[in-house]
Protein backbone atom coordinates (compact mmCIF):
# COMPACT_ATOMS: atom_id res chain seq x y z
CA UNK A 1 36.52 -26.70 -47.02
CA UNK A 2 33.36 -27.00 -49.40
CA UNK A 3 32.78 -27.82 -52.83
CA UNK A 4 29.83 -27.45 -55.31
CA UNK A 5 29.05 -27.78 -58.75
CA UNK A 6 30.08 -24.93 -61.31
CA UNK A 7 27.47 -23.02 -62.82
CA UNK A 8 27.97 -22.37 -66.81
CA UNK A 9 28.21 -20.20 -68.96
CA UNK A 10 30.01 -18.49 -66.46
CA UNK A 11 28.54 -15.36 -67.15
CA UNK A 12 28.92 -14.27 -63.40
CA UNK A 13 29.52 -15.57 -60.36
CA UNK A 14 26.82 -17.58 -59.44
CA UNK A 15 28.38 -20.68 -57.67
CA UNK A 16 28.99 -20.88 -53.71
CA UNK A 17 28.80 -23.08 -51.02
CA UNK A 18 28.82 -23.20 -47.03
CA UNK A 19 31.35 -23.62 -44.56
CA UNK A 20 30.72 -24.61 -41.72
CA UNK A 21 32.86 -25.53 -38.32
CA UNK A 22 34.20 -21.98 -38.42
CA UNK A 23 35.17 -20.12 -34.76
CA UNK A 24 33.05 -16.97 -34.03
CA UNK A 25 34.63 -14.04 -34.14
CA UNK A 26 37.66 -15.83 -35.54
CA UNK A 27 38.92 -13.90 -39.00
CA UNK A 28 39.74 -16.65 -41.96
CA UNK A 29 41.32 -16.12 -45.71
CA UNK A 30 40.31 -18.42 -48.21
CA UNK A 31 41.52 -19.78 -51.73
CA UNK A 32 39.38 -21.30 -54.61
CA UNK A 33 40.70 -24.26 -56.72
CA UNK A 34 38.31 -25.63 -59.79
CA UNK A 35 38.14 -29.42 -60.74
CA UNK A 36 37.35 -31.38 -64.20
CA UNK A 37 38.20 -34.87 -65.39
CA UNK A 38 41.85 -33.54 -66.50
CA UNK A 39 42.09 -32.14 -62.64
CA UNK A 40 42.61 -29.82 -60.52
CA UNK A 41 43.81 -26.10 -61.23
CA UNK A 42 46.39 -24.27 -58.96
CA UNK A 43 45.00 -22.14 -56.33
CA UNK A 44 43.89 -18.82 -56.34
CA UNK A 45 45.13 -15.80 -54.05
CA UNK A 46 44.08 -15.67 -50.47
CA UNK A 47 40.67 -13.69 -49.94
CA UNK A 48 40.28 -10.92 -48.25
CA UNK A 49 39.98 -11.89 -44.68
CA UNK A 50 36.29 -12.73 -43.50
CA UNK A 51 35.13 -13.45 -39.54
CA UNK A 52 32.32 -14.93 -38.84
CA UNK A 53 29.49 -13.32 -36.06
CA UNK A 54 27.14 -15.60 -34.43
CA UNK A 55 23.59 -13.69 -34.63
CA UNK A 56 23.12 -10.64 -32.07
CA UNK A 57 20.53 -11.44 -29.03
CA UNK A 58 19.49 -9.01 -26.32
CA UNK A 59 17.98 -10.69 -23.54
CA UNK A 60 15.66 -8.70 -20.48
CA UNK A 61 13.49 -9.77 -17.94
CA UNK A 62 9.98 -9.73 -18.92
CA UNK A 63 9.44 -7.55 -15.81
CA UNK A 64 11.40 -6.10 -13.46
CA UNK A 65 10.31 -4.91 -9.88
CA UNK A 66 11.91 -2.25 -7.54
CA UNK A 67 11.18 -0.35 -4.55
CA UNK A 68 11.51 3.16 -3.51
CA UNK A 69 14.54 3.99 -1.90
CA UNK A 70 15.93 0.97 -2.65
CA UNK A 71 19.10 0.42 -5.25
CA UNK A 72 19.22 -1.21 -8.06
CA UNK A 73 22.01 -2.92 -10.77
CA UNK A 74 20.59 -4.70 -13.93
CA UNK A 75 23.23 -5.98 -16.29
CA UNK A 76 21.59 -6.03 -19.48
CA UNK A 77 22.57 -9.67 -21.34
CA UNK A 78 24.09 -9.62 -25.13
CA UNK A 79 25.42 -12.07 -26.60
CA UNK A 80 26.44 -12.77 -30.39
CA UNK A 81 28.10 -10.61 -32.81
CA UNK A 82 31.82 -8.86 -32.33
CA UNK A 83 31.26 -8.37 -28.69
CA UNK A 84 31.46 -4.04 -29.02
CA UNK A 85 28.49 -3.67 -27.73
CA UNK A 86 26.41 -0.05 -27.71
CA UNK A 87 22.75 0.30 -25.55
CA UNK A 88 20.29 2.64 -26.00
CA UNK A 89 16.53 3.36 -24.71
CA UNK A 90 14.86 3.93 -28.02
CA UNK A 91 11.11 4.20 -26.43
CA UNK A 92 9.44 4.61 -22.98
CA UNK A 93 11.16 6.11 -20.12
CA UNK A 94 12.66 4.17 -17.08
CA UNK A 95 11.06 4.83 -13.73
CA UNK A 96 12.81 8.02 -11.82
CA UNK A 97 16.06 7.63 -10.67
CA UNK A 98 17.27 5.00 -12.87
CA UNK A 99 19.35 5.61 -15.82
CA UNK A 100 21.51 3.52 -18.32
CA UNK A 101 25.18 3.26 -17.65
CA UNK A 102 27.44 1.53 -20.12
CA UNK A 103 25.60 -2.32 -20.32
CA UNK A 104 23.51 -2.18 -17.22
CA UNK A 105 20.35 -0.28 -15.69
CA UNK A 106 21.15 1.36 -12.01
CA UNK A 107 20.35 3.76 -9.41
CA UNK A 108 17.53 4.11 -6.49
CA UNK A 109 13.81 4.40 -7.39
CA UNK A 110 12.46 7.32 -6.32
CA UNK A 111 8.55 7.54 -7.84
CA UNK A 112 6.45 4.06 -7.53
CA UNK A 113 4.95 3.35 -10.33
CA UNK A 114 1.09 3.34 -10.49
CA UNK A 115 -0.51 -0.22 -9.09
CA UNK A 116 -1.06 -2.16 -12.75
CA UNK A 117 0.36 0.46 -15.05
CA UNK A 118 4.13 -0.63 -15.04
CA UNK A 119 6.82 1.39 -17.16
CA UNK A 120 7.57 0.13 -20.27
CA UNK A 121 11.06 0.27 -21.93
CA UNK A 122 12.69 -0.96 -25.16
CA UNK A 123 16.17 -1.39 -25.38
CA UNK A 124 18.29 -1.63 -28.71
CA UNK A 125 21.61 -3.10 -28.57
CA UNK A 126 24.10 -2.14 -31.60
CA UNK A 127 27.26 -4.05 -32.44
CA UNK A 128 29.49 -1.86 -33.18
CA UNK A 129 32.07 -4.14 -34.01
CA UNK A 130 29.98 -5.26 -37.26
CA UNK A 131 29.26 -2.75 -40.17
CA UNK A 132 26.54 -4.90 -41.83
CA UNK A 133 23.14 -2.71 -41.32
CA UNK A 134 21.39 -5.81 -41.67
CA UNK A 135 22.28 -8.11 -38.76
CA UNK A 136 24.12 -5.39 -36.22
CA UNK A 137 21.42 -4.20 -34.37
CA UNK A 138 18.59 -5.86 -32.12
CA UNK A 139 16.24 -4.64 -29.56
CA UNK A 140 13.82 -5.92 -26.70
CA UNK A 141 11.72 -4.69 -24.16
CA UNK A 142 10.82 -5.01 -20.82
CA UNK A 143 8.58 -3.66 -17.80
CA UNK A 144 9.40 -2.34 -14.78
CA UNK A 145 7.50 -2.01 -11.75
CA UNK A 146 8.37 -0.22 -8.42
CA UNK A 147 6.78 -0.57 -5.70
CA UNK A 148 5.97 2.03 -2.58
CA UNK A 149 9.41 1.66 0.28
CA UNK A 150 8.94 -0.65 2.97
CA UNK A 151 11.44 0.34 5.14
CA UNK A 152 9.39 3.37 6.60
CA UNK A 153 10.42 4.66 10.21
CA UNK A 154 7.76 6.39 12.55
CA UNK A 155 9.34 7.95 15.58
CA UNK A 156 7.45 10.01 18.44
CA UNK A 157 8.52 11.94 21.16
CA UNK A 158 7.15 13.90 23.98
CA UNK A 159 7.76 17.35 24.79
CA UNK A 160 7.64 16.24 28.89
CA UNK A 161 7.78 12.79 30.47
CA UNK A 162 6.35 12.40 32.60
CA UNK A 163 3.62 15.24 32.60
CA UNK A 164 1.51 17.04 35.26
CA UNK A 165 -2.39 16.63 35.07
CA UNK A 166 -3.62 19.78 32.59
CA UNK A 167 0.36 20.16 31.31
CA UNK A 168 0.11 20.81 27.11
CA UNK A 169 2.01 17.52 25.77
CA UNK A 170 3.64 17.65 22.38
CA UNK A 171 3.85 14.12 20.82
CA UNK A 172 6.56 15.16 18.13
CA UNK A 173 6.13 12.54 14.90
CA UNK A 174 9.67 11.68 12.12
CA UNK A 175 8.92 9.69 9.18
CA UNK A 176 11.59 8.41 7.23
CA UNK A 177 11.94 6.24 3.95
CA UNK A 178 14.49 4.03 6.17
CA UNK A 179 15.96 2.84 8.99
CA UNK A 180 19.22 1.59 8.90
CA UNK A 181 22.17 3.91 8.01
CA UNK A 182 22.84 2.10 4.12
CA UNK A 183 19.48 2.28 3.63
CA UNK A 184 19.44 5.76 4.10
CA UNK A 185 22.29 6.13 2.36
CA UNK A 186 20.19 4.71 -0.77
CA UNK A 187 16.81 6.51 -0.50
CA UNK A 188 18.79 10.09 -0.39
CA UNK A 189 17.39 10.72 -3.79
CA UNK A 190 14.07 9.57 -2.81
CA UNK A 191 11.51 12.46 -2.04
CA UNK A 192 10.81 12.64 1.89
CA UNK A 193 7.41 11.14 2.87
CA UNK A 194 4.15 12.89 2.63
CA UNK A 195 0.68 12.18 3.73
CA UNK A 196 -0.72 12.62 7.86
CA UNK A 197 -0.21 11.08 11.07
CA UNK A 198 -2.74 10.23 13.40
CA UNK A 199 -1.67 10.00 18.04
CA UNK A 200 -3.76 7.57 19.23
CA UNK A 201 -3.22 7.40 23.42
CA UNK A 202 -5.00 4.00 24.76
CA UNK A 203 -6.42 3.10 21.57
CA UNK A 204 -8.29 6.75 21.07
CA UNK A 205 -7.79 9.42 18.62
CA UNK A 206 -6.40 12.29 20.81
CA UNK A 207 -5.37 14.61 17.33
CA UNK A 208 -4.24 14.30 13.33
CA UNK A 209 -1.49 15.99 11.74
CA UNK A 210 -0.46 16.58 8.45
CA UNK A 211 3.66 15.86 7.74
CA UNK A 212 5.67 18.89 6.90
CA UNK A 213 9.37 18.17 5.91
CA UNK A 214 8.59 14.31 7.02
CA UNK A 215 7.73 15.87 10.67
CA UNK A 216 4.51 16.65 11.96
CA UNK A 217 3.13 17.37 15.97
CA UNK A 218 0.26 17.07 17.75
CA UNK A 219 -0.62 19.06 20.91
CA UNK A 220 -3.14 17.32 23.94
CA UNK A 221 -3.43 18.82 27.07
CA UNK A 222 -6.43 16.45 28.30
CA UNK A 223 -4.69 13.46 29.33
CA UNK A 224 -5.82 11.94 32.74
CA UNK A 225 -3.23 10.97 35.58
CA UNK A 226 -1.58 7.01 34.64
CA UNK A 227 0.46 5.91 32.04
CA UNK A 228 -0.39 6.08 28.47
CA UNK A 229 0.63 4.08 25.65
CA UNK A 230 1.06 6.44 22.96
CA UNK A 231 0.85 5.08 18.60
CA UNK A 232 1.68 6.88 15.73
CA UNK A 233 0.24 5.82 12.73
CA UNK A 234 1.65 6.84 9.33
CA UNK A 235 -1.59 6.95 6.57
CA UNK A 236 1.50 6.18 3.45
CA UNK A 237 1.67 8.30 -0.07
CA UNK A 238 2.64 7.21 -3.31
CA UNK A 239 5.62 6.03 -2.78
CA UNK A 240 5.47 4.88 1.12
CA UNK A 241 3.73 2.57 2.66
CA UNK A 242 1.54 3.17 5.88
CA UNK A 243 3.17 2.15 9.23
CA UNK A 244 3.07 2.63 13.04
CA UNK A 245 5.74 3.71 15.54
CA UNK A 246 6.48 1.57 18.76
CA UNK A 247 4.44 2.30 21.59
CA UNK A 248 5.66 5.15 24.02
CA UNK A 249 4.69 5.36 27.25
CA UNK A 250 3.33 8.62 28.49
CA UNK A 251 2.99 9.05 32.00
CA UNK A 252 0.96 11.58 33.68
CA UNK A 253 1.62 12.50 37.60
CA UNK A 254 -1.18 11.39 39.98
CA UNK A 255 -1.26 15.19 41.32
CA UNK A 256 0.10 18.15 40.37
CA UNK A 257 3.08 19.84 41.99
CA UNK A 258 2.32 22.12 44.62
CA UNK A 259 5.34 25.13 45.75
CA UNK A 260 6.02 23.73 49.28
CA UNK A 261 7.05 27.80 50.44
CA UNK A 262 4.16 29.64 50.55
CA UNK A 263 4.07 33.96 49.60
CA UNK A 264 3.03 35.76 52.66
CA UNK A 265 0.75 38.14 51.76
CA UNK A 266 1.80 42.50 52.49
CA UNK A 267 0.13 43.66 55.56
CA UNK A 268 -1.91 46.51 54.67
CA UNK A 269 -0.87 49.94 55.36
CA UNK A 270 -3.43 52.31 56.81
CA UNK A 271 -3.93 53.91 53.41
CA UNK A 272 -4.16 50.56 52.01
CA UNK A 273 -7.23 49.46 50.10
């Protein structure tokens, strides 16, 4: 209940007052009685039937971070109003392979964003529960940043092990944006690694290779008899970062294999030459 003073002549309607204690989204009907020193009149029909909306709010994370390859969910927060809630991007563009589903931001980064330039998005939220132009609608923004995958895999292998002295060796180079299975299972979308590889045997350069697929090779046919402990390292792109595979022993006979049956050599005939 309220009350407040009547307003005359009573030309129009120009008295009201506030009620408060009412239950969001909670519908009420109301009736109107007037007072005077005599006292008070009968009541008036019900109103039509009026539910009150607490005021709409959208709330984001200043800034969001990703990575590459990696999933994400963001539930976007509303709160207020009838609770039929409607989301929209209404500028900027989220980062590739995101998209927004029903109330929430998801899918797996596939692009890393440029270092200090992150994405940024606005997102309006619409009641649709509440026909009133004025208060169903508010928006906010947010930024997102994704950053390059850190779950990159560098695998060699050789094309003999172990090797005879002067044998051609193929060091055979993967790189991958992951290494466990669900983490592969997440970066499918993601774009397969670019950039070069680099065989170092012992510490020195022994060739450079430029990834083709995520695969690269590098032929050496100088290595010395011993073992050698063979590194791969990954230079990184845009949207992986650089790495190293585990070391792999190469090992290179002491001599090299010699046919223990010798071929006799034809006698001559006498019109040999």
């Amino acid at each position: 209940t309220c009350a407040t003073p009547a307003v005359s002549p009573p030309a129009q309607v120009a008295t009201g007052c506030m009620v408060s204690g009412l239950t969001n989204r909670t519908a009420y009907v109301f009736t109107v009685m007037a007072h005077n020193a005599i006292g008070a009149s009968a009541a008036s029909a019900f109103s039509t039937a009026a539910t009150p909306l607490a005021s709409l709010a959208l709330t984001l994370p200043a800034m969001v971070t990703a990575k590459v390859g990696t999933a994400l969910n963001l539930p976007l927060a509303a709160s207020g109003g009838s609770g039929q809630y409607g989301f929209v991007v209404v500028s900027g563009n989220l980062p590739d392979g995101l998209s927004l589903q029903g109330a929430a931001i998801t899918g797996t980064p596939t692009t890393a964003t440029a270092a200090g330039t992150p994405a940024m998005v606005t997102v309006r939220l619409t009641d649709t529960g509440n026909s009133n132009p004025a208060t169903n609608t508010t928006e906010a923004a947010m930024a997102f940043t994704v950053d390059k995958a850190d779950q990159t895999s560098v695998v060699v292998t050789s094309s003999a092990n172990p090797s005879k002295p002067g044998d051609d060796v193929r060091f055979t180079v993967a790189v991958s944006a992951a290494t466990t299975p669900s983490a592969r299972l997440q970066s499918k979308a993601a774009a397969l690694p670019t950039g070069t590889v680099t065989v170092a045997g012992n510490g020195a350069t022994l060739g450079t290779a430029t990834l083709v697929n995520g695969s690269a090779s590098v032929v050496v046919a100088s290595l010395q008899p011993g073992d050698h402990s063979i590194v791969v390292s990954y230079s990184g792109d845009d949207n992986n970062a650089a790495a190293q595979s585990a070391v792999l022993t190469q090992t290179v006979s002491a001599t090299a294999v010699v046919p223990t049956t010798a071929t006799p050599v034809p006698s001559l005939s006498a019109m040999g030459v």
